[in-house]
PDB file of N, CA and C in Angstrom:
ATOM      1  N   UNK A   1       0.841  -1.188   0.000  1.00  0.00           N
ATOM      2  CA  UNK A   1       0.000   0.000   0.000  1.00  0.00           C
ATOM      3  C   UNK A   1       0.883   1.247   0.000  1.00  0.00           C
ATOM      4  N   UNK A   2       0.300   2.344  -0.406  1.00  0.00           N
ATOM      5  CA  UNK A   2       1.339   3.717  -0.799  1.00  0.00           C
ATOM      6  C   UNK A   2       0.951   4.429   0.931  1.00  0.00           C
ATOM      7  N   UNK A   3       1.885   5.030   1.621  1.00  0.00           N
ATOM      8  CA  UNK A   3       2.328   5.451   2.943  1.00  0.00           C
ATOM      9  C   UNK A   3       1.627   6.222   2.969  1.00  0.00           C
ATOM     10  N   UNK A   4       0.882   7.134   1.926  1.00  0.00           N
ATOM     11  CA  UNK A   4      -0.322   8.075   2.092  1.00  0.00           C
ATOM     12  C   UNK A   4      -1.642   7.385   2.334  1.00  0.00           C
ATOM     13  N   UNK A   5      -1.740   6.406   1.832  1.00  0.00           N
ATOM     14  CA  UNK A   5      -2.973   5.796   2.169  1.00  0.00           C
ATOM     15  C   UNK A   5      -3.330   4.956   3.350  1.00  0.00           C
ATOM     16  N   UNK A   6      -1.679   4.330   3.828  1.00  0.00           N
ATOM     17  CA  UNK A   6      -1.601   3.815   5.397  1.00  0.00           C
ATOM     18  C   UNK A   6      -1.858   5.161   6.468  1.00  0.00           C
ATOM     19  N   UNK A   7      -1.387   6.304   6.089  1.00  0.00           N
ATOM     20  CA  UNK A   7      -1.654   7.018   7.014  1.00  0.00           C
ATOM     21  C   UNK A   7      -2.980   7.556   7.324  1.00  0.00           C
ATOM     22  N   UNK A   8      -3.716   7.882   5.986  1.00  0.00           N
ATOM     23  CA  UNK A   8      -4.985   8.156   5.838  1.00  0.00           C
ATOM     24  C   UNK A   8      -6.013   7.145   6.454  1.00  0.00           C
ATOM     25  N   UNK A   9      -5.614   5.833   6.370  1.00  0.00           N
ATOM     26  CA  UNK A   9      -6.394   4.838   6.946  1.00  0.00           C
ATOM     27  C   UNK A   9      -6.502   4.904   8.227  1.00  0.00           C
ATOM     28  N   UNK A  10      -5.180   5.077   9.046  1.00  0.00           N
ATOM     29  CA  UNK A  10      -5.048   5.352  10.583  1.00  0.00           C
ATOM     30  C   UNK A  10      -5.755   6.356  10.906  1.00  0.00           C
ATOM     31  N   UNK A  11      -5.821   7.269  10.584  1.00  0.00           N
ATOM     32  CA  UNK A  11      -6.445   8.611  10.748  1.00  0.00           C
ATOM     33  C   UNK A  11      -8.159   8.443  10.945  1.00  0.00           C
ATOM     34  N   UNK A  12      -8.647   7.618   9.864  1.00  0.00           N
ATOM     35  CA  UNK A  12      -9.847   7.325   9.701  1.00  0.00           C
ATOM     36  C   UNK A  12     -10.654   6.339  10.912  1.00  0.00           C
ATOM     37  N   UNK A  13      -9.552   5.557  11.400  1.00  0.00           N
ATOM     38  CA  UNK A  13      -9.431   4.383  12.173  1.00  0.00           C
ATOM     39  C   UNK A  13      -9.920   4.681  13.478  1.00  0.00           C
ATOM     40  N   UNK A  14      -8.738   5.701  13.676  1.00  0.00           N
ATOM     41  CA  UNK A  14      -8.621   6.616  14.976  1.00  0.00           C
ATOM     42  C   UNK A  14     -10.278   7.205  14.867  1.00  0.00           C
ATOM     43  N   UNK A  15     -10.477   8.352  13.910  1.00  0.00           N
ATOM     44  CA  UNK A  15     -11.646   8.828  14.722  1.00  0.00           C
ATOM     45  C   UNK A  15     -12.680   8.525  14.500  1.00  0.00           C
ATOM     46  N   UNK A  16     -12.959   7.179  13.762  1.00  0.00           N
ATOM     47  CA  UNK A  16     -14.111   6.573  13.833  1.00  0.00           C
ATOM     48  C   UNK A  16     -14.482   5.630  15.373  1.00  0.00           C
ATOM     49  N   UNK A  17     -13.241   5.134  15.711  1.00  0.00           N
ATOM     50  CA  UNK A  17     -13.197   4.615  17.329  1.00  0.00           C
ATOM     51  C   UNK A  17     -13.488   5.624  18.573  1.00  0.00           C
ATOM     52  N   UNK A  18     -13.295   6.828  18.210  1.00  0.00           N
ATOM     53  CA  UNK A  18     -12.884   7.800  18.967  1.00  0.00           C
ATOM     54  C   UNK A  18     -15.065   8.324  19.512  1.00  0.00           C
ATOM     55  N   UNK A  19     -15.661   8.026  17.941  1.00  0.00           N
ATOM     56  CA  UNK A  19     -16.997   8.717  18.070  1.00  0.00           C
ATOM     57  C   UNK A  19     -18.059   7.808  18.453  1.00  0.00           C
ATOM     58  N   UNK A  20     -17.533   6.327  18.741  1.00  0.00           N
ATOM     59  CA  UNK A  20     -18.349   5.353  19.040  1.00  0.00           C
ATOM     60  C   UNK A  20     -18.101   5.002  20.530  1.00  0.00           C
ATOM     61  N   UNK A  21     -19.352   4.436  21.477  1.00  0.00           N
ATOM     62  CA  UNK A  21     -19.625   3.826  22.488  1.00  0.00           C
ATOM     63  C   UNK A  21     -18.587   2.582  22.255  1.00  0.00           C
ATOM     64  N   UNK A  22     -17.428   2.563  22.914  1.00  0.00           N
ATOM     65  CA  UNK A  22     -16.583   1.517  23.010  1.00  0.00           C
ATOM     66  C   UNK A  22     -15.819   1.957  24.065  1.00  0.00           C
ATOM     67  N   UNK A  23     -15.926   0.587  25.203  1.00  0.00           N
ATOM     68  CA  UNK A  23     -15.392   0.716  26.342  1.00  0.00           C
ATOM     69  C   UNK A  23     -14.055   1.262  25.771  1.00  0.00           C
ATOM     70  N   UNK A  24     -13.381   1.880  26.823  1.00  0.00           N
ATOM     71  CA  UNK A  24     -11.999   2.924  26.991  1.00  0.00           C
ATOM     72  C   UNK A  24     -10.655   1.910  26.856  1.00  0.00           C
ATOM     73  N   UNK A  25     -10.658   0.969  27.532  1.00  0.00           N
ATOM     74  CA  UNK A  25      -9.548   0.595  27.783  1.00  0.00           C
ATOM     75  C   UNK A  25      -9.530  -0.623  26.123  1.00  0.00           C
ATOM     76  N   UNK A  26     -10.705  -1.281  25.225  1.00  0.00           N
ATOM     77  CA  UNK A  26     -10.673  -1.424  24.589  1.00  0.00           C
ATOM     78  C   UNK A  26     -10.224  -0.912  23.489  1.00  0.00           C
ATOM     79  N   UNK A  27     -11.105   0.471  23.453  1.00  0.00           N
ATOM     80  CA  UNK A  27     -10.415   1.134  22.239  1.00  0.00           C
ATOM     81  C   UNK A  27      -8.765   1.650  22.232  1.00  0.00           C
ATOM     82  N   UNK A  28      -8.523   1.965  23.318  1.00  0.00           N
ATOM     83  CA  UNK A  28      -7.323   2.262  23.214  1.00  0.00           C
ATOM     84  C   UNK A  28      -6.043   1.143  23.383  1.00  0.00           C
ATOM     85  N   UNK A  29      -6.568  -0.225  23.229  1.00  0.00           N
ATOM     86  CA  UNK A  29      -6.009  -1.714  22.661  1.00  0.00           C
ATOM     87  C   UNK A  29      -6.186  -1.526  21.424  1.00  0.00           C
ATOM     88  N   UNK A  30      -7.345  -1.251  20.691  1.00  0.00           N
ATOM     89  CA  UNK A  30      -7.575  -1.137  19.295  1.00  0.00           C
ATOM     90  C   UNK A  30      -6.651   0.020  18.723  1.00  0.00           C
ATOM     91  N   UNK A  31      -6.360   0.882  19.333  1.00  0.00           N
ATOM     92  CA  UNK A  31      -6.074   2.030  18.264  1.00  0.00           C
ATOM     93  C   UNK A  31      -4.607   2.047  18.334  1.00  0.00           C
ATOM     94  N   UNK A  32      -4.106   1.002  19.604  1.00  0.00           N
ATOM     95  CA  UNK A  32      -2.515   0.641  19.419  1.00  0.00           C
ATOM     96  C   UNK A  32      -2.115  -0.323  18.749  1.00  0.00           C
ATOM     97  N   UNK A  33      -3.008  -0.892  18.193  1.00  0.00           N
ATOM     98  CA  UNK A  33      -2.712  -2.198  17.375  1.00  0.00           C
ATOM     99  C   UNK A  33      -3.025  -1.189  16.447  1.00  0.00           C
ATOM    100  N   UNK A  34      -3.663  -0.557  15.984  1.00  0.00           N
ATOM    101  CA  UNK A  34      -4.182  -0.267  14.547  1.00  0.00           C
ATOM    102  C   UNK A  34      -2.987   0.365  14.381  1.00  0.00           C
ATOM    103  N   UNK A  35      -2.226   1.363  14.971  1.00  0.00           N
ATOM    104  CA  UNK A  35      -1.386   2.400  14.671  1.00  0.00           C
ATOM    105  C   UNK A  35      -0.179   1.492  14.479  1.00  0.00           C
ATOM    106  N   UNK A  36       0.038   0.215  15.334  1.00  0.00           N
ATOM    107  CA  UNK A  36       1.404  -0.533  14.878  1.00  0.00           C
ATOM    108  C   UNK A  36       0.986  -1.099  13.811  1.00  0.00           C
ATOM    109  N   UNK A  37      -0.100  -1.599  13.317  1.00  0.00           N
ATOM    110  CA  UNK A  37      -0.418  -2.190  11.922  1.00  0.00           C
ATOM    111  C   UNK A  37       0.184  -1.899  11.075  1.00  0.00           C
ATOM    112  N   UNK A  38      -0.881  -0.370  11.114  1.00  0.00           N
ATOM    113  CA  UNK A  38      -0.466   0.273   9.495  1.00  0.00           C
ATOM    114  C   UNK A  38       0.297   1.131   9.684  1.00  0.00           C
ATOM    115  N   UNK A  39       1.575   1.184  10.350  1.00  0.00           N
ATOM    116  CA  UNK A  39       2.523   2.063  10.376  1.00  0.00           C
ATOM    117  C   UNK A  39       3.458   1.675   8.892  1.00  0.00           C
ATOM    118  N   UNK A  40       3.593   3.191   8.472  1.00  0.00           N
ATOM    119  CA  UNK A  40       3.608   2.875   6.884  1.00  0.00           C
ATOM    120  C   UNK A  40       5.146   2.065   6.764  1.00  0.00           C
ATOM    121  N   UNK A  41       6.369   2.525   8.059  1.00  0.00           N
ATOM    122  CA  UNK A  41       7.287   2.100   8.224  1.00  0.00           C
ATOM    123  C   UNK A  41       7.610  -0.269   8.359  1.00  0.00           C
ATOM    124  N   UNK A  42       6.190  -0.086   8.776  1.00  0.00           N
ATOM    125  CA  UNK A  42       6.171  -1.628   9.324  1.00  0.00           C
ATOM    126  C   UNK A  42       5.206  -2.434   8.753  1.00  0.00           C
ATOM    127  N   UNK A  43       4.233  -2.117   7.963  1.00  0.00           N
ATOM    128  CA  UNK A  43       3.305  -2.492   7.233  1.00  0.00           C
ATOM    129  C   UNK A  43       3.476  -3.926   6.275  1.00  0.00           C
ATOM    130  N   UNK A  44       4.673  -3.703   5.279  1.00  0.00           N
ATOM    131  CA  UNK A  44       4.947  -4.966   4.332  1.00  0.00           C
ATOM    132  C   UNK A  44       5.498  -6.096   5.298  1.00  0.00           C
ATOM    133  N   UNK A  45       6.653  -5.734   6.810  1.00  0.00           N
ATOM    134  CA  UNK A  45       6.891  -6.653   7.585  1.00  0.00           C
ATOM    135  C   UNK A  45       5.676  -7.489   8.123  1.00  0.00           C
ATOM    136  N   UNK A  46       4.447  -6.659   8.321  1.00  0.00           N
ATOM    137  CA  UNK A  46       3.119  -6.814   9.275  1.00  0.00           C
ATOM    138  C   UNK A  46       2.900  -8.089   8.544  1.00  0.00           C
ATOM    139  N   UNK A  47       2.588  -7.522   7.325  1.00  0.00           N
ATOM    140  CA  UNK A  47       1.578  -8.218   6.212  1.00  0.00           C
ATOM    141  C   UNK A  47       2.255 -10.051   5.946  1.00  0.00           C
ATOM    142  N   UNK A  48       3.671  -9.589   5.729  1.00  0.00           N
ATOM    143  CA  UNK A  48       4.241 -10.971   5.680  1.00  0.00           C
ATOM    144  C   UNK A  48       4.189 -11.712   6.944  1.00  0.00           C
ATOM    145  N   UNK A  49       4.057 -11.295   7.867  1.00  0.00           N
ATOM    146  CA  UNK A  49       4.317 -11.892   9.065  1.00  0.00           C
ATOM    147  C   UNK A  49       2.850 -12.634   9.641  1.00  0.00           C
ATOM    148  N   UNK A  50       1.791 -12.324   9.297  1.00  0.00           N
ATOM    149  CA  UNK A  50       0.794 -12.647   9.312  1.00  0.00           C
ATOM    150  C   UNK A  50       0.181 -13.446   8.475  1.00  0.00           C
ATOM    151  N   UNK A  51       0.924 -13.369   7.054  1.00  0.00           N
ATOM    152  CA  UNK A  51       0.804 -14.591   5.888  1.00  0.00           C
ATOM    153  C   UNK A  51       1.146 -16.018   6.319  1.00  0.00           C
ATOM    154  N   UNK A  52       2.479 -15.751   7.139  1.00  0.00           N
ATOM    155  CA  UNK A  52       3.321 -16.491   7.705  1.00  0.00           C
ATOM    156  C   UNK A  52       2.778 -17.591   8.721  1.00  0.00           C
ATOM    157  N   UNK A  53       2.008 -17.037   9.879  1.00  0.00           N
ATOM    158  CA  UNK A  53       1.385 -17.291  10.440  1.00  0.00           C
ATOM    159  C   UNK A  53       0.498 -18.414  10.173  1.00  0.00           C
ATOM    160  N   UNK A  54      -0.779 -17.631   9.653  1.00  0.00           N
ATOM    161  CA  UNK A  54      -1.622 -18.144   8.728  1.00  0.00           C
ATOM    162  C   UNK A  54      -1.295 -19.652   8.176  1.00  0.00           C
ATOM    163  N   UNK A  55       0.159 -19.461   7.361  1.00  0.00           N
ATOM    164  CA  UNK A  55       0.524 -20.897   7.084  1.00  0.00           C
ATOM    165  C   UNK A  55       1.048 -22.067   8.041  1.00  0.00           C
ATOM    166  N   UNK A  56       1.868 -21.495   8.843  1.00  0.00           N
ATOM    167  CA  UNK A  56       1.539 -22.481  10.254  1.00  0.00           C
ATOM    168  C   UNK A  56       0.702 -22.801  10.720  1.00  0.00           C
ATOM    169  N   UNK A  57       0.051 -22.006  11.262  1.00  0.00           N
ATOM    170  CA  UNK A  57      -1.453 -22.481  11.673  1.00  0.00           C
ATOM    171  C   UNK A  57      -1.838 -23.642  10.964  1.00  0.00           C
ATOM    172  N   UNK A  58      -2.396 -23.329   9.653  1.00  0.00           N
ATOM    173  CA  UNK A  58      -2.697 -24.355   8.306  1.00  0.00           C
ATOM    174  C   UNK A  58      -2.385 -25.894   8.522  1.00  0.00           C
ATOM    175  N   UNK A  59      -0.696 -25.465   8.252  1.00  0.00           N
ATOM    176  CA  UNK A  59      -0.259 -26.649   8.372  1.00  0.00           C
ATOM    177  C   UNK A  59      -0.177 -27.705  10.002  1.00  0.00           C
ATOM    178  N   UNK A  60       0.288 -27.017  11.126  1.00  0.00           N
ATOM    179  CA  UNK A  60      -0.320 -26.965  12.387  1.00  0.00           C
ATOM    180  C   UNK A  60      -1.757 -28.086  12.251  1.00  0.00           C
ATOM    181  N   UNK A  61      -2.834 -27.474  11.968  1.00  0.00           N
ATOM    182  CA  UNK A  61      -3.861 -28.133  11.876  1.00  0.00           C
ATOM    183  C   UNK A  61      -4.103 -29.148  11.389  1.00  0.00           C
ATOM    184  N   UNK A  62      -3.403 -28.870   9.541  1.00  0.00           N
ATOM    185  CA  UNK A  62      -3.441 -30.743   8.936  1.00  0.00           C
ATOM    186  C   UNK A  62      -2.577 -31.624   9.621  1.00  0.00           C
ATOM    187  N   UNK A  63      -1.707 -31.341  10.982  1.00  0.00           N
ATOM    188  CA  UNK A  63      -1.143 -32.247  11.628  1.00  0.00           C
ATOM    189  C   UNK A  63      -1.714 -32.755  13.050  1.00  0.00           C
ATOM    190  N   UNK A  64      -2.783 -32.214  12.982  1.00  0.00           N
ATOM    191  CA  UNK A  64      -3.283 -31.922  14.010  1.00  0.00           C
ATOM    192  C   UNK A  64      -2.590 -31.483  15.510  1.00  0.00           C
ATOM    193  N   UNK A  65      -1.644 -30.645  15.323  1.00  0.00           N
ATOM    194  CA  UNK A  65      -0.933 -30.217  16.236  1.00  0.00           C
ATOM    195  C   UNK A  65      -1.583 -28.649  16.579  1.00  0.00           C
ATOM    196  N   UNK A  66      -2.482 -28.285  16.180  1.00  0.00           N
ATOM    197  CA  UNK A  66      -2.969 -27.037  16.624  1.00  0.00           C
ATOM    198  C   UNK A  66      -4.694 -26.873  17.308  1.00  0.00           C
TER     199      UNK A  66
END
């Protein structure tokens, strides 16, 4: 994704959490994960790292080790 649009997303993220009934200590779990997400700096690491995952898990499961 282009670093203008990770940032724009955070932004959006933020004050859509910000205008909704959501307990406090939740949202502000949510909006620290969101901000390490799409930090435009860490984003392609995020993304792979979670692909990554995903495939363990996967495989994990057809072994039934998960």
């Amino acid at each position: 994704m282009y670093k203008e649009s990770l940032e724009r997303a955070r932004e959006l993220c933020i004050k859509v959490l910000q205008n909704n009934n959501i307990d406090l200590v939740d949202m502000c779990e949510l909006l620290i994960n969101i901000d390490h997400f799409l930090d435009p700096e860490e984003y392609k690491d995020n993304i792979e790292t979670l692909q990554q995952r995903k495939t363990l898990r996967r495989e994990a499961k057809r072994y039934g080790q998960y």
